[in-house]
Protein backbone atom coordinates (compact mmCIF):
# COMPACT_ATOMS: atom_id res chain seq x y z
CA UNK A 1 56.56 -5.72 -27.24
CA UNK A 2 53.75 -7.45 -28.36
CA UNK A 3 54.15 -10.41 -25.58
CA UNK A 4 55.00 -8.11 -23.08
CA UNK A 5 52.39 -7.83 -19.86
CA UNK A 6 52.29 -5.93 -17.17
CA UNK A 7 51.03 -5.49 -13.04
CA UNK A 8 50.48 -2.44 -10.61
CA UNK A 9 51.90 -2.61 -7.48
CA UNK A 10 50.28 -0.81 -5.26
CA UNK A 11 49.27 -0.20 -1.60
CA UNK A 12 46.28 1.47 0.76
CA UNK A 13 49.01 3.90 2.04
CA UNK A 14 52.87 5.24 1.92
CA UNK A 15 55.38 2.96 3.72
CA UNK A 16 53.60 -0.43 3.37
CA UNK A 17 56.54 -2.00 1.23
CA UNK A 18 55.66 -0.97 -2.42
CA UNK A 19 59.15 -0.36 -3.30
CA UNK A 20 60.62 -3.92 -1.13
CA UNK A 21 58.33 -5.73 -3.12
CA UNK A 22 58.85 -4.37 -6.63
CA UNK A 23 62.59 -4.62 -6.04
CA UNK A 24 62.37 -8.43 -4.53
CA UNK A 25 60.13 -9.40 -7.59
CA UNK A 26 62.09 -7.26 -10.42
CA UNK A 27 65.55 -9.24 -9.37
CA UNK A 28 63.16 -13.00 -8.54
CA UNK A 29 61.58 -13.09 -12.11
CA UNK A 30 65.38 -12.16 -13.79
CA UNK A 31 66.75 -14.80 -11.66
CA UNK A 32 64.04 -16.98 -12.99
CA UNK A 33 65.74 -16.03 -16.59
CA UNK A 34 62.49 -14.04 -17.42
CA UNK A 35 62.58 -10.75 -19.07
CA UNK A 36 61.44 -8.26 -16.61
CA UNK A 37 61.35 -4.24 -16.78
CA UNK A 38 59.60 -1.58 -14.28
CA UNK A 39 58.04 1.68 -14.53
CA UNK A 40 57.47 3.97 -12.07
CA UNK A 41 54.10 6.42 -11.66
CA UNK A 42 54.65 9.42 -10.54
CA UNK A 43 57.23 12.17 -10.25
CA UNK A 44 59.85 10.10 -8.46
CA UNK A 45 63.75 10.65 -9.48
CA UNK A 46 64.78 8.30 -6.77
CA UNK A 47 62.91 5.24 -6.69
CA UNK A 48 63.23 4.25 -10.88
CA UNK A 49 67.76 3.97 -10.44
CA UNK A 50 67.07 1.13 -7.43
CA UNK A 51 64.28 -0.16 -10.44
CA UNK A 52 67.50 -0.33 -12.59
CA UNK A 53 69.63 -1.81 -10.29
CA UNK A 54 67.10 -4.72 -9.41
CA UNK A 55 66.18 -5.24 -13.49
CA UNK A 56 69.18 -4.15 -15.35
CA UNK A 57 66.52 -2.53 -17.78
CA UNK A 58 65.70 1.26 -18.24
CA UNK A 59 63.33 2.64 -15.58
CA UNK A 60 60.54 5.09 -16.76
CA UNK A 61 58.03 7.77 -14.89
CA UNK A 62 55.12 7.52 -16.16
CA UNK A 63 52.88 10.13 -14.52
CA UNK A 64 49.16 10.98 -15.08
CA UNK A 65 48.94 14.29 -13.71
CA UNK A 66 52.12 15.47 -15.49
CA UNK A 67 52.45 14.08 -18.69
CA UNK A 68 49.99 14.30 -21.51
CA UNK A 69 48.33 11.30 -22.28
CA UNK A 70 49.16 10.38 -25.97
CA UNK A 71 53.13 10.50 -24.26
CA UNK A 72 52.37 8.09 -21.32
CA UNK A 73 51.40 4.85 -23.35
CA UNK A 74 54.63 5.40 -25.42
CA UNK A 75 56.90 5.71 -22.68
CA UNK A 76 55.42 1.86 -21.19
CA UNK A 77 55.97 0.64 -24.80
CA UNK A 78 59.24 2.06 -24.20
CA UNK A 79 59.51 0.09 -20.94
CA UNK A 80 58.51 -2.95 -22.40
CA UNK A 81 60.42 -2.96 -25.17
CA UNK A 82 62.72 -6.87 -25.27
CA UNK A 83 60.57 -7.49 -22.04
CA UNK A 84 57.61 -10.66 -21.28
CA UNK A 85 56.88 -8.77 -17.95
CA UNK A 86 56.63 -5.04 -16.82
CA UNK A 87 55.96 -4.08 -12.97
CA UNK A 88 54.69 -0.69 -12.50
CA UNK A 89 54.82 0.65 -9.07
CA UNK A 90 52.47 3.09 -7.92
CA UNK A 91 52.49 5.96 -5.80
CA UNK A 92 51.45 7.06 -2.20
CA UNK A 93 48.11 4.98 -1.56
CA UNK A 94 46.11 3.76 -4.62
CA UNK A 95 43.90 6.25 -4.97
CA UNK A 96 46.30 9.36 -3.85
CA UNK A 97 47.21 12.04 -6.52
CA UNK A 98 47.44 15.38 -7.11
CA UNK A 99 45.75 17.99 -4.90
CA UNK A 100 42.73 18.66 -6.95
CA UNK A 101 42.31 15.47 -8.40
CA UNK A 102 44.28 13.60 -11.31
CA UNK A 103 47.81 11.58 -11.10
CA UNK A 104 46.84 8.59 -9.35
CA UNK A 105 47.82 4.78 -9.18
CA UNK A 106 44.38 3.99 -10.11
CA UNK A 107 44.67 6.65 -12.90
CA UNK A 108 47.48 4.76 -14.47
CA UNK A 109 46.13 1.47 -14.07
CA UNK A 110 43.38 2.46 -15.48
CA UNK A 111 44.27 4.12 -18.40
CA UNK A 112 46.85 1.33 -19.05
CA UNK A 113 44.03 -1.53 -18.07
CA UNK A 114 46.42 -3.51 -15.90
CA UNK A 115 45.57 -5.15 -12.85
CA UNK A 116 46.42 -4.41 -9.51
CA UNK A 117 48.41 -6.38 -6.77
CA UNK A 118 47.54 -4.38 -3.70
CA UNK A 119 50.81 -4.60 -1.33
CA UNK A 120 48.91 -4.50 3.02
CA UNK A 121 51.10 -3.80 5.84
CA UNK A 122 49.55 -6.77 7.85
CA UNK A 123 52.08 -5.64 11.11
CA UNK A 124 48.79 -4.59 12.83
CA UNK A 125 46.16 -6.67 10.91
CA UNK A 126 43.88 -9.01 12.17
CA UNK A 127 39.89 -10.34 10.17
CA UNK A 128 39.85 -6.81 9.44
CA UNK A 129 42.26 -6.57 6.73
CA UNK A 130 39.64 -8.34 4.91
CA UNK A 131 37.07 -4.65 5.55
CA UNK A 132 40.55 -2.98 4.22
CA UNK A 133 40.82 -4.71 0.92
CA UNK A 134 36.88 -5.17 0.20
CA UNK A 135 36.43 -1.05 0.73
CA UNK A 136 39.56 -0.57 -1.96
CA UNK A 137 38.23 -3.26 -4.42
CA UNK A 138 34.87 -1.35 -4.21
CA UNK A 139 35.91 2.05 -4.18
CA UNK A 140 36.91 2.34 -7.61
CA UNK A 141 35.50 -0.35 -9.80
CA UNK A 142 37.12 0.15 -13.15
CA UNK A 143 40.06 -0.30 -10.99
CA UNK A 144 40.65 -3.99 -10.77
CA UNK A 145 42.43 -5.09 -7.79
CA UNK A 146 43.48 -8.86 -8.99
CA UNK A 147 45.02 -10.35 -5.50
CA UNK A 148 47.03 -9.26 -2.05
CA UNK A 149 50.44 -9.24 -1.20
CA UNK A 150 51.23 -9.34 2.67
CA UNK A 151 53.58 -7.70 4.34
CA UNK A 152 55.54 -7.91 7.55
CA UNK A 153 53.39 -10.96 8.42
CA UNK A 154 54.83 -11.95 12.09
CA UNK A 155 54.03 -15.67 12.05
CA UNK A 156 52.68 -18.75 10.27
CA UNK A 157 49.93 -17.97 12.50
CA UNK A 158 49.39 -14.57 11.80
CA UNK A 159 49.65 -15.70 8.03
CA UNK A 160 46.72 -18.49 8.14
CA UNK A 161 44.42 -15.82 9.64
CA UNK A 162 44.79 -12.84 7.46
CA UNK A 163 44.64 -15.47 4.44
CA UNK A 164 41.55 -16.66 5.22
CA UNK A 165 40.14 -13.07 5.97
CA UNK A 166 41.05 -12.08 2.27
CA UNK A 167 40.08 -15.10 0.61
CA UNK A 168 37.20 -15.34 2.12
CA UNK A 169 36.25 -12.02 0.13
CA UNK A 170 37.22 -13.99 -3.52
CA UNK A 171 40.55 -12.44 -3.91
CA UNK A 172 43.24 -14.22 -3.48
CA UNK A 173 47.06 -13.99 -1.80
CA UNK A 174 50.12 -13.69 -4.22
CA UNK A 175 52.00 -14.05 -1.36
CA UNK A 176 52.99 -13.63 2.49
CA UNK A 177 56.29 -11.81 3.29
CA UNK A 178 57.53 -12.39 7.04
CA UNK A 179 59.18 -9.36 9.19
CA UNK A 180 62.67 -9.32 8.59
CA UNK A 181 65.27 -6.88 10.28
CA UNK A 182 67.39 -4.89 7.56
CA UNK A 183 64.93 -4.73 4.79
CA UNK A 184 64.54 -1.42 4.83
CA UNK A 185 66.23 1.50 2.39
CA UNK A 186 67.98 4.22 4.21
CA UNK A 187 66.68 8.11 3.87
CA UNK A 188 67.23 11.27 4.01
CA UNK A 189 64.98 14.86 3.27
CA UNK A 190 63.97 14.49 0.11
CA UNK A 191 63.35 10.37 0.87
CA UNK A 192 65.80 7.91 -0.04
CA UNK A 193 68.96 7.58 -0.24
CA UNK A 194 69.87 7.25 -3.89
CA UNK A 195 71.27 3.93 -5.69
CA UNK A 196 74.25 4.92 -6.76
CA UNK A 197 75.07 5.83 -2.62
CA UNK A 198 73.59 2.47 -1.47
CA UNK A 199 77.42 0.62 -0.53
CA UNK A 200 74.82 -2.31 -0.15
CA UNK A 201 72.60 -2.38 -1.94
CA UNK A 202 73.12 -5.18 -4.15
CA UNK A 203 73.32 -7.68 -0.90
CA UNK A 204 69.70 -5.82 -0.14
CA UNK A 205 68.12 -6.62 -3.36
CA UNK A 206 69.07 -10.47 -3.45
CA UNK A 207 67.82 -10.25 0.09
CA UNK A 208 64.54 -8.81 -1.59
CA UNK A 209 64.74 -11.24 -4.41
CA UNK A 210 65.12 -14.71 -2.08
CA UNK A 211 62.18 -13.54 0.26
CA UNK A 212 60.24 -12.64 -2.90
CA UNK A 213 61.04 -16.22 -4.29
CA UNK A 214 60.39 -18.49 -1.15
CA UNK A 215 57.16 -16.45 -0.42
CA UNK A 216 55.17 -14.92 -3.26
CA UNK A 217 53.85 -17.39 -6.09
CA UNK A 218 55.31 -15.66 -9.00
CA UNK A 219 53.69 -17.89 -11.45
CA UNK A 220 49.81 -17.03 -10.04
CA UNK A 221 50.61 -13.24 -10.00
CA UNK A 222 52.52 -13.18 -14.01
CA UNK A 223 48.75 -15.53 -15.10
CA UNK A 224 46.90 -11.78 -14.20
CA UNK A 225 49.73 -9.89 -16.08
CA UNK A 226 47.64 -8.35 -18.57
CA UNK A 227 49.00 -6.70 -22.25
CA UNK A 228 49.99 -3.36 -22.21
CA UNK A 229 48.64 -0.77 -24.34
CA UNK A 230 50.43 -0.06 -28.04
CA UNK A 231 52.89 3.06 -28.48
CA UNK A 232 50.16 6.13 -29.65
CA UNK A 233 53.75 8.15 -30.93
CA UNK A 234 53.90 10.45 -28.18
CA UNK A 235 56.52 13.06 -28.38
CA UNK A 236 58.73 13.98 -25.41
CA UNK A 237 60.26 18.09 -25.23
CA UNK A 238 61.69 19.02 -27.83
CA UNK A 239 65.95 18.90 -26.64
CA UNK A 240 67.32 21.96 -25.30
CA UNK A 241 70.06 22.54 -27.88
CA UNK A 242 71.79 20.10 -30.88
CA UNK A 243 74.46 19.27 -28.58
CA UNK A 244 73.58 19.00 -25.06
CA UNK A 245 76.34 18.54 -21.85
CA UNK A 246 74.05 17.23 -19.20
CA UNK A 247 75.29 17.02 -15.21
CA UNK A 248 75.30 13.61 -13.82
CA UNK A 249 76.47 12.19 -10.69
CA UNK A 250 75.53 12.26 -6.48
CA UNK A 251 75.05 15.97 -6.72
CA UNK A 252 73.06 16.01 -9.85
CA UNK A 253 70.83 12.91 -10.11
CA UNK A 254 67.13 13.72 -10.66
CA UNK A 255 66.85 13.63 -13.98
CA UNK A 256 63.99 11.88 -15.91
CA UNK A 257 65.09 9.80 -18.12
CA UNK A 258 62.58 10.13 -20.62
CA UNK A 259 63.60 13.27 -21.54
CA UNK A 260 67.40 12.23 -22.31
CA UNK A 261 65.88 9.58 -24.15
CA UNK A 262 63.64 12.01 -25.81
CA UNK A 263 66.68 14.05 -26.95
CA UNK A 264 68.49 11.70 -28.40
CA UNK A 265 65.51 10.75 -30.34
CA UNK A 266 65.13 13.87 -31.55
CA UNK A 267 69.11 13.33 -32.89
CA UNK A 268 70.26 16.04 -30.36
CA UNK A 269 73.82 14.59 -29.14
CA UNK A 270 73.40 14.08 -25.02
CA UNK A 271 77.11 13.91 -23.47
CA UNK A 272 77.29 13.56 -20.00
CA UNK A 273 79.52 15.81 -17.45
CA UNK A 274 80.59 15.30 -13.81
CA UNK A 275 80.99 18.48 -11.81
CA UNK A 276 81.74 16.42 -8.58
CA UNK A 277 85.14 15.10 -10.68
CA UNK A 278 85.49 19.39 -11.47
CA UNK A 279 84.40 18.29 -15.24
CA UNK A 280 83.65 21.01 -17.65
CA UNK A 281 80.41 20.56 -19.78
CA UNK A 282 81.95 20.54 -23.67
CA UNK A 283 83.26 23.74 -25.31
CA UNK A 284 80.76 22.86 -28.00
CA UNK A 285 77.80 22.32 -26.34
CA UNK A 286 75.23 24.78 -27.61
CA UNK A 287 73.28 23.82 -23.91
CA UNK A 288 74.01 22.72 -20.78
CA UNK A 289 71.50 21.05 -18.38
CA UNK A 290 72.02 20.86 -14.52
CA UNK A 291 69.00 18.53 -13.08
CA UNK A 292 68.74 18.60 -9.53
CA UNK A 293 69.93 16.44 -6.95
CA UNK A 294 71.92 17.17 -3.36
CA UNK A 295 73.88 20.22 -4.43
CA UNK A 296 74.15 20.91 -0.46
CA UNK A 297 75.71 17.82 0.40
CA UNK A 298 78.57 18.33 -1.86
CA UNK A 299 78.65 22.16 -1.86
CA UNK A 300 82.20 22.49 -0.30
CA UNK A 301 83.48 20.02 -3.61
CA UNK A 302 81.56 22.12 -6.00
CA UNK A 303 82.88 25.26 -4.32
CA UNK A 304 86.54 23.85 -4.80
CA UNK A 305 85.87 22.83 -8.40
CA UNK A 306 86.97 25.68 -10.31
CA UNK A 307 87.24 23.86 -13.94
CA UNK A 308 82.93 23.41 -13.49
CA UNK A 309 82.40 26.54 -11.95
CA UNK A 310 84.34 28.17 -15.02
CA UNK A 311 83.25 26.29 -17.27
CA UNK A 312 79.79 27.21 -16.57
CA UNK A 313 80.68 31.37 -17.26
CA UNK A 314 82.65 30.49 -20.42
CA UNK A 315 79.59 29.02 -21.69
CA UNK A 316 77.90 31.29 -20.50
CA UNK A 317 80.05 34.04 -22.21
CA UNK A 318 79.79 31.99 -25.51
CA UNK A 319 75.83 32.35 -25.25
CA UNK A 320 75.49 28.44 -24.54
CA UNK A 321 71.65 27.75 -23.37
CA UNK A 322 72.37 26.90 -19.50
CA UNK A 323 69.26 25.38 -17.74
CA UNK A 324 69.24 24.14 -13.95
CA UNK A 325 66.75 22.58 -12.08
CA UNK A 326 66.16 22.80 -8.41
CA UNK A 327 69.42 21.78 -7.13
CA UNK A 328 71.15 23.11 -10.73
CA UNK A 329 69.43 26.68 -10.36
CA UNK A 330 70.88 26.95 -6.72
CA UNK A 331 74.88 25.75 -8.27
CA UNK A 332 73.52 28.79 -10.81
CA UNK A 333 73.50 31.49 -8.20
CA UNK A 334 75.87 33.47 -6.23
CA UNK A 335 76.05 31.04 -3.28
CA UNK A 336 74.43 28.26 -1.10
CA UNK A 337 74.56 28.39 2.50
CA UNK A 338 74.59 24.20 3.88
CA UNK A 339 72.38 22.94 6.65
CA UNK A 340 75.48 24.05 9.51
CA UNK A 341 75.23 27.50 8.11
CA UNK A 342 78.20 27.47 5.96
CA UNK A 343 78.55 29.84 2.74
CA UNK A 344 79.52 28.19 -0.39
CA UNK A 345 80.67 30.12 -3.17
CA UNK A 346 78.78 29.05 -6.82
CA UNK A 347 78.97 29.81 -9.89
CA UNK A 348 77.31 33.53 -9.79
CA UNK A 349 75.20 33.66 -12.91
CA UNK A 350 72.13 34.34 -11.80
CA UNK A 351 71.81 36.69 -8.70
CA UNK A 352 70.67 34.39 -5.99
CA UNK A 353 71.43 32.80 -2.90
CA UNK A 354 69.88 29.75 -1.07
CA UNK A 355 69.75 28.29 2.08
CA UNK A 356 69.50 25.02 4.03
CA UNK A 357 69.79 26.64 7.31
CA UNK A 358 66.52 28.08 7.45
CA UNK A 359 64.42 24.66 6.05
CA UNK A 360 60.84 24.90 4.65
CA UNK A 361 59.38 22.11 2.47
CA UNK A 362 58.27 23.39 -0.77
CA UNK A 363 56.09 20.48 -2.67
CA UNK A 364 53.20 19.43 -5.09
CA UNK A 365 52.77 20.11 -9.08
CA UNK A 366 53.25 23.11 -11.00
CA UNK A 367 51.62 24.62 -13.77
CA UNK A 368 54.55 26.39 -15.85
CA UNK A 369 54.41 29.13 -18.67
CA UNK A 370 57.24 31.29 -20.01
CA UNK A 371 57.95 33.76 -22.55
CA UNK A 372 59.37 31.94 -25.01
CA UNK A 373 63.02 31.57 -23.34
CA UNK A 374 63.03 28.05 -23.54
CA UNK A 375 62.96 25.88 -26.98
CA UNK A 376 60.08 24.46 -25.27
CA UNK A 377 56.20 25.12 -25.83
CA UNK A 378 55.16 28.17 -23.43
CA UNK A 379 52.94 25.75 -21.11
CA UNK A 380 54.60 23.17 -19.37
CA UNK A 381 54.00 21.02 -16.48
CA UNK A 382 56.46 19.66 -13.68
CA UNK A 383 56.78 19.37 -9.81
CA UNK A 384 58.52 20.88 -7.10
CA UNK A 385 59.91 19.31 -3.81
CA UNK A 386 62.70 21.29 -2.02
CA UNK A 387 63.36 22.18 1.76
CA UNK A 388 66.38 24.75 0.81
CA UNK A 389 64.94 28.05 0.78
CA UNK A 390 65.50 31.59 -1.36
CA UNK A 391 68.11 33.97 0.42
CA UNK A 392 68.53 36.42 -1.39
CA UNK A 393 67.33 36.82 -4.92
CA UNK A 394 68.63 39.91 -6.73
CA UNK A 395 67.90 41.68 -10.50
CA UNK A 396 66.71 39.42 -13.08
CA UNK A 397 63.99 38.67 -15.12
CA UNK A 398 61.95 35.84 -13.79
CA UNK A 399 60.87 32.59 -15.68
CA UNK A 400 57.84 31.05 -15.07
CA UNK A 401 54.53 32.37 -14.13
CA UNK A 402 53.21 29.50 -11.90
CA UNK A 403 50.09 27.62 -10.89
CA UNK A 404 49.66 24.91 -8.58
CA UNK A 405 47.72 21.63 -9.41
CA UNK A 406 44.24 23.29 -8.18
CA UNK A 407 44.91 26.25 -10.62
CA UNK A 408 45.77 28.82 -7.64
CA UNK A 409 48.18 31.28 -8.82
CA UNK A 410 51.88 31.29 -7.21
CA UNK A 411 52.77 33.76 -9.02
CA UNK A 412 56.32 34.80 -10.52
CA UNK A 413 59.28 31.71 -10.16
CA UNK A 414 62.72 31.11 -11.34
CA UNK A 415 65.21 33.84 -12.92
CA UNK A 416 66.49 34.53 -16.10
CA UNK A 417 69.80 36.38 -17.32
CA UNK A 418 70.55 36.14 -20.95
CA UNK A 419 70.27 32.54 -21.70
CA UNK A 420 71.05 31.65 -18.34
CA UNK A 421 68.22 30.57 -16.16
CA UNK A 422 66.78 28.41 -13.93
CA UNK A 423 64.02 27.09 -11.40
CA UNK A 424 62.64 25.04 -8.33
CA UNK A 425 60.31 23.20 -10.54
CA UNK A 426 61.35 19.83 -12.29
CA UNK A 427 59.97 20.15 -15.84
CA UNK A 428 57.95 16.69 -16.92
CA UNK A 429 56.36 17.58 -20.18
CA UNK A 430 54.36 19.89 -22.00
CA UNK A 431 50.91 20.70 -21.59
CA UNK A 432 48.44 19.11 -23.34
CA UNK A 433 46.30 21.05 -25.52
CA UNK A 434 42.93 21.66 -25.01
């Protein structure tokens, strides 16, 4: 850890190639025989498994909005941990966060004092991409901005010119990385397409990796690697129960992996379930976690899989702690109707229904408090992002009061039977006190 140094990729906007390039570089350095690892800022459940797949190394979120800031320096020296190199990739444009300020790139890189590689989408750049980078080296000068990356450059042409645009400014170009068809991740509603779906992905990353290679000088961009910060013994959430059956597979995905790790940490034993393969969480488990994921894409298998589904109410029945998250609150309720209008029976303990039919995106950062129902501390902090809608929603007792990032009131969320209950909101961590 103490060798370990680290980069922020970044980029002016979404969709400029943050994610291409992290991927390409993550699998060119391990080629290399270096010891590379990756973080990822921001709330993101998709984006840190193709991480994973390109390192072979754990995958953080390290968020600045969300997570309290004696907890984020300990989850990079997590990251880094066996590591000479971390790449952190950022989120949305460099200086996008939450609404109401907080949770950006140059939050994190800031706070972590590493330097940024800013990725451009050159596809439409001429001299001016030399105004483009000048105005976000300026912006923000405690953000350092240590060198370009270029993107979808069309020719050697095109290359020479929007080189000598950026040096000409005294920063200088990591690298030049020509148009190429198939480089691209598929998607779906809530973004991409996760890893473990990707039947070629693999092929895609070496793709990454051999274009990152041939075109970025990885020895000029690891020289502005800078150290990362020391572990400050940040504690994740407390675990949900001593013995903890968490969901994982396609329909349950989006957990953060911090807070497994934190559980087992903590000593709390975290076995993992699959309710796709009709698994039952253990008849020991004192609580049971459902994360979200793509519930609706699998509903008629989770319908059909009555060792889950009754598995669920005998744990239930046992007075097991059961906890679901977006996608795991709407397997929780009565039923969920898919996106052709279909009505899938679920497991029916919590009196709710939910709907892709009638689609409304729900997103941004929440502000969480309950009443003690949780082993938890009352104030927590997450994010939502969900286009499946409430149905119906029945008797119960609800479980958070909510705020969003700007401290408006939403009001009332999530329902609570027993110690059955469940939300929208992805918990991140606890709030930090004042």
């Amino acid at each position: 850890m103490a060798d370990a140094k680290g980069v922020v990729i970044a980029a002016p906007a979404s969709g400029a190639g943050k994610t291409l390039v992290t991927l390409g570089l993550l699998r060119a350095y391990s080629k290399r025989g270096i010891a590379v690892s990756s973080a990822k800022i921001g709330p993101d459940y998709i984006d840190p498994r193709f991480h994973e797949a390109a390192s072979g190394r754990p995958c953080f979120n390290l968020d600045g909005w969300a997570m309290r800031d004696a907890l984020v320096p300990d989850l990079a020296a997590e990251t880094a941990t066996g590591s000479e190199l971390v790449i952190v990739e950022g989120v949305m444009g460099l200086f996008d966060g939450a609404a109401g300020g907080g949770g950006t790139t140059a939050d994190m890189a800031m706070q972590l004092d590493l330097p940024v590689i800013l990725v451009v989408d050159a596809q439409s750049q001429g001299q001016s991409v030399a105004a483009l980078v000048r105005g976000f080296a300026d912006y923000q000068t405690d953000c350092q901005i240590a060198g370009v990356i270029l993107n979808r450059v069309a020719s050697q042409t095109h290359e020479d010119l929007l080189r000598g645009a950026i040096e000409g400014i005294g920063l200088p170009v990591f690298g030049s990385l020509r148009r190429e068809q198939g480089l691209a991740l598929p998607s779906r509603h809530l973004g991409l397409v996760q890893a473990s779906e990707h039947a070629t992905l693999e092929t895609f990353i070496e793709r990454a990796a051999d274009l990152s290679a041939r075109a970025v000088d990885l020895d000029a961009l690891t020289s502005v690697a800078r150290p990362l910060p020391a572990s400050s013994g940040g504690i994740a959430l407390p675990p949900l129960g001593q013995r903890i059956a968490v969901a994982q597979d396609r329909a349950f995905g989006f957990s953060y992996p911090h807070l497994l790790t934190g559980w087992c940490k903590a000593r709390a034993e975290v076995r993992s379930f699959s309710p796709l393969a009709n698994e039952a969480p253990d008849e020991d488990a004192d609580a049971i976690y459902l994360p979200g994921g793509y519930p609706e894409l699998h509903a008629d298998q989770i319908a059909a899989s009555a060792t889950f589904l009754d598995g669920l109410r005998n744990a239930a029945e046992r007075d097991a702690l059961i906890y679901g998250e977006c996608g795991g609150f709407m397997v929780l309720g009565d039923y969920l109707i898919d996106a052709k209008g279909k009505q899938h029976a679920m497991a029916g303990l919590l009196p709710l229904g939910t709907s892709f039919a009638e689609r409304g995106l729900t997103l941004g950062y929440r502000r969480l408090e309950h009443d003690g129902a949780l082993p938890w501390p009352r104030k927590l902090r997450g994010h939502e992002f969900h286009y499946s809608k409430l149905h119906r929603q029945g008797d119960a007792d609800p479980l958070y009061e909510t705020q969003d990032s700007k401290g408006q009131d939403l009001g009332p969320v999530g329902l609570r039977r027993g110690r059955v209950m469940g939300s929208y909101a992805h918990v991140i961590d606890m709030e930090a006190e004042a």
